[in-house]
C-alpha atoms as a PDB file:
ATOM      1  CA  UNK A   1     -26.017  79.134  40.886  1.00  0.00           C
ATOM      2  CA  UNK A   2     -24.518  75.566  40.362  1.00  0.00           C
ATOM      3  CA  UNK A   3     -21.557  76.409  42.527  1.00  0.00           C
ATOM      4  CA  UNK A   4     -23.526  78.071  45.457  1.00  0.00           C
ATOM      5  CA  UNK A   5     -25.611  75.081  46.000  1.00  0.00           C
ATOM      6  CA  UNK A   6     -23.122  72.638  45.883  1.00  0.00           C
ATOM      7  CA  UNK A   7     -21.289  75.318  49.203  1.00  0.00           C
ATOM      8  CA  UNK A   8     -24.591  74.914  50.673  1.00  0.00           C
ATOM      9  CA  UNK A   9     -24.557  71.091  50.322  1.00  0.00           C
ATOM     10  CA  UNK A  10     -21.166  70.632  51.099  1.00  0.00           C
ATOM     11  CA  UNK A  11     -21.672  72.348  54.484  1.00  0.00           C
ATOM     12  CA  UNK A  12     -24.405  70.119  55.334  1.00  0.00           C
ATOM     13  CA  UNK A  13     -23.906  66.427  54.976  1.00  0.00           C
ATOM     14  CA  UNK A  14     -26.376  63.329  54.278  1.00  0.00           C
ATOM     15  CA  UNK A  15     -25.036  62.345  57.765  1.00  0.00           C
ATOM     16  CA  UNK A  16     -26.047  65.610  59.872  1.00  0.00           C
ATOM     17  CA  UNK A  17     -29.403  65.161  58.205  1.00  0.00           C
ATOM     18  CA  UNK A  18     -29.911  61.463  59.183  1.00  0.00           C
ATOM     19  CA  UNK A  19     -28.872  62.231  63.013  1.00  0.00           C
ATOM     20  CA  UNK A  20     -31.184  64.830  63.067  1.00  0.00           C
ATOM     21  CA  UNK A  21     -33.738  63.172  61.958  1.00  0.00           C
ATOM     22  CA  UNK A  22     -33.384  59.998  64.217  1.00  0.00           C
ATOM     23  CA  UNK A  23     -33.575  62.867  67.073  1.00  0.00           C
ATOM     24  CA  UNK A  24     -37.063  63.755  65.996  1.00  0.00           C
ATOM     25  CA  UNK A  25     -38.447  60.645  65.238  1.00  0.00           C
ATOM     26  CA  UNK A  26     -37.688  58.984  68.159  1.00  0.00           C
ATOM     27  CA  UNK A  27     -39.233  62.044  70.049  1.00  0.00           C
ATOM     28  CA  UNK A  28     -42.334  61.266  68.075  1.00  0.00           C
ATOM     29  CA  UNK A  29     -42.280  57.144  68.522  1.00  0.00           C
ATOM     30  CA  UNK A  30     -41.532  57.652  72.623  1.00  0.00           C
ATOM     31  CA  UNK A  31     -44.929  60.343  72.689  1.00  0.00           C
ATOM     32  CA  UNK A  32     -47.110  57.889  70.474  1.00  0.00           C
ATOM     33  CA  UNK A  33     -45.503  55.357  73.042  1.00  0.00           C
ATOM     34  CA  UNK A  34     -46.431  57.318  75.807  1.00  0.00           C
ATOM     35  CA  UNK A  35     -49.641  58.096  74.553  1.00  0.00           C
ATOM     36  CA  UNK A  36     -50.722  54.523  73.948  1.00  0.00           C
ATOM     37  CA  UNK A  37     -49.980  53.351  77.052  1.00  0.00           C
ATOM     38  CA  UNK A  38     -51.490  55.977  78.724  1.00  0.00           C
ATOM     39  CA  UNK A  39     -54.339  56.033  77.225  1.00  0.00           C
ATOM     40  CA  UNK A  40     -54.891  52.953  75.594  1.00  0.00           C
ATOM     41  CA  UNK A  41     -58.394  53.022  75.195  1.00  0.00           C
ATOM     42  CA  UNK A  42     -58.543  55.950  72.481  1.00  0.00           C
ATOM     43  CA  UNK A  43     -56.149  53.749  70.234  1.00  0.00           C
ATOM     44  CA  UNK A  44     -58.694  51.054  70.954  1.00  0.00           C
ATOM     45  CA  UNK A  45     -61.573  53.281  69.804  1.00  0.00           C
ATOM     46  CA  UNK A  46     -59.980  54.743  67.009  1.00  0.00           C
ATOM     47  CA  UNK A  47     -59.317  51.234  65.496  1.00  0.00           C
ATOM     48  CA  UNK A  48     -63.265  50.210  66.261  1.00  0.00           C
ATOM     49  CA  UNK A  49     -64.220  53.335  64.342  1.00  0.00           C
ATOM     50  CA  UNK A  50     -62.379  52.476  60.759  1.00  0.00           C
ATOM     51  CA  UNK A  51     -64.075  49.037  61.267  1.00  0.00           C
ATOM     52  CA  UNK A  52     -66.958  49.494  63.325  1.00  0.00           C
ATOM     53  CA  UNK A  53     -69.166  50.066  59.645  1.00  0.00           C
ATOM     54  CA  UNK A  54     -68.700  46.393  60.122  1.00  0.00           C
ATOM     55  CA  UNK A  55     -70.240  45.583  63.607  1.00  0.00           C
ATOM     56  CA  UNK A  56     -72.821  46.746  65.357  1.00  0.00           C
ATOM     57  CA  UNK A  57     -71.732  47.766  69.225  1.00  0.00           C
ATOM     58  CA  UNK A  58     -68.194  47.212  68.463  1.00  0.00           C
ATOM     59  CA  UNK A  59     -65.893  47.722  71.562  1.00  0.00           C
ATOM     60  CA  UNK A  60     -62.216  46.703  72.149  1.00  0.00           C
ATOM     61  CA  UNK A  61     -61.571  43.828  74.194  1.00  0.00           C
ATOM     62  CA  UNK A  62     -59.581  43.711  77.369  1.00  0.00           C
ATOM     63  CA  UNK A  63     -57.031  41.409  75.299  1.00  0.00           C
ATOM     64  CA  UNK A  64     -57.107  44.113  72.600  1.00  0.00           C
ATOM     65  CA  UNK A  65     -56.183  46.813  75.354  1.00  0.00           C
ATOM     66  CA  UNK A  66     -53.632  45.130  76.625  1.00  0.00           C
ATOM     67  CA  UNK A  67     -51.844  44.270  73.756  1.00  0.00           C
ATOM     68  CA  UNK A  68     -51.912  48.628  72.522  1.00  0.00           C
ATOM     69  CA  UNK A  69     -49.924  48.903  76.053  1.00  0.00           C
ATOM     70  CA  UNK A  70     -47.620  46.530  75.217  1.00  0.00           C
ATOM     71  CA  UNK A  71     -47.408  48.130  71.843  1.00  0.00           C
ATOM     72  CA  UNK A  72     -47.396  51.575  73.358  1.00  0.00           C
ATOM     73  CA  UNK A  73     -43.999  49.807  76.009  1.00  0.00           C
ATOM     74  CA  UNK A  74     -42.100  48.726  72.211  1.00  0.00           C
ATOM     75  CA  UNK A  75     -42.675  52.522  70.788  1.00  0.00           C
ATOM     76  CA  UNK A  76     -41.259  54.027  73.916  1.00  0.00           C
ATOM     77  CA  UNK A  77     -38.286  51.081  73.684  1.00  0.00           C
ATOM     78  CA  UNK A  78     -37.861  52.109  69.779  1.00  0.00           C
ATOM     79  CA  UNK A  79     -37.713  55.625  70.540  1.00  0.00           C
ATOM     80  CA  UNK A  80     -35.032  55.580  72.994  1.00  0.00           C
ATOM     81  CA  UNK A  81     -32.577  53.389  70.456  1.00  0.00           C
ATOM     82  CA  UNK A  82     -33.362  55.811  67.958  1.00  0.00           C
ATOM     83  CA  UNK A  83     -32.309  58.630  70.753  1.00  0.00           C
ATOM     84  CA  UNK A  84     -29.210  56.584  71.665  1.00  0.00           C
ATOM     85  CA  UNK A  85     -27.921  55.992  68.124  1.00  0.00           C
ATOM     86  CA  UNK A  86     -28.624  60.371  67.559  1.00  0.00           C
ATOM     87  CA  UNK A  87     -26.239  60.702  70.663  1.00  0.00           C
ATOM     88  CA  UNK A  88     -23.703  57.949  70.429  1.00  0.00           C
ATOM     89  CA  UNK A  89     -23.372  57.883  66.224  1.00  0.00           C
END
């Protein structure tokens, strides 16, 4: 049993692994990205629900809304250098 797992590990290295990995998360980052600019006012009300216990009428600010965008512009940014370094490792 020792010697069949170490053929199987062998055959697929920590490296393969890592690159595929950086393929899906960047997929993920660039569709949160996507998502938060898009739509940046359901980021804004799902933060304003885990703290709105606090607040009564809590709303996210215009400021607040901009700044998810530019948040949601650095994911999609992230995600493509974690594309890039899947293609070009």
């Amino acid at each position: 049993m020792k010697e069949y797992t170490w053929l199987f590990l062998s055959q697929y290295t920590q490296e393969q692994h890592n690159n595929d990995n950086y393929l899906i998360i960047g997929i993920v980052i660039i569709l949160i990205g996507l998502l938060a600019f898009k739509f940046p006012k359901f980021f804004g009300v799902l933060t304003t629900i885990s703290g709105s216990w606090m607040y009564k009428d809590s709303t996210p600010s215009d400021e607040y809304i901009s700044f998810i965008k530019i948040l949601g512009v650095l994911g999609i940014l992230v995600g493509i250098i974690f594309i890039l370094d899947y293609f070009f490792a």
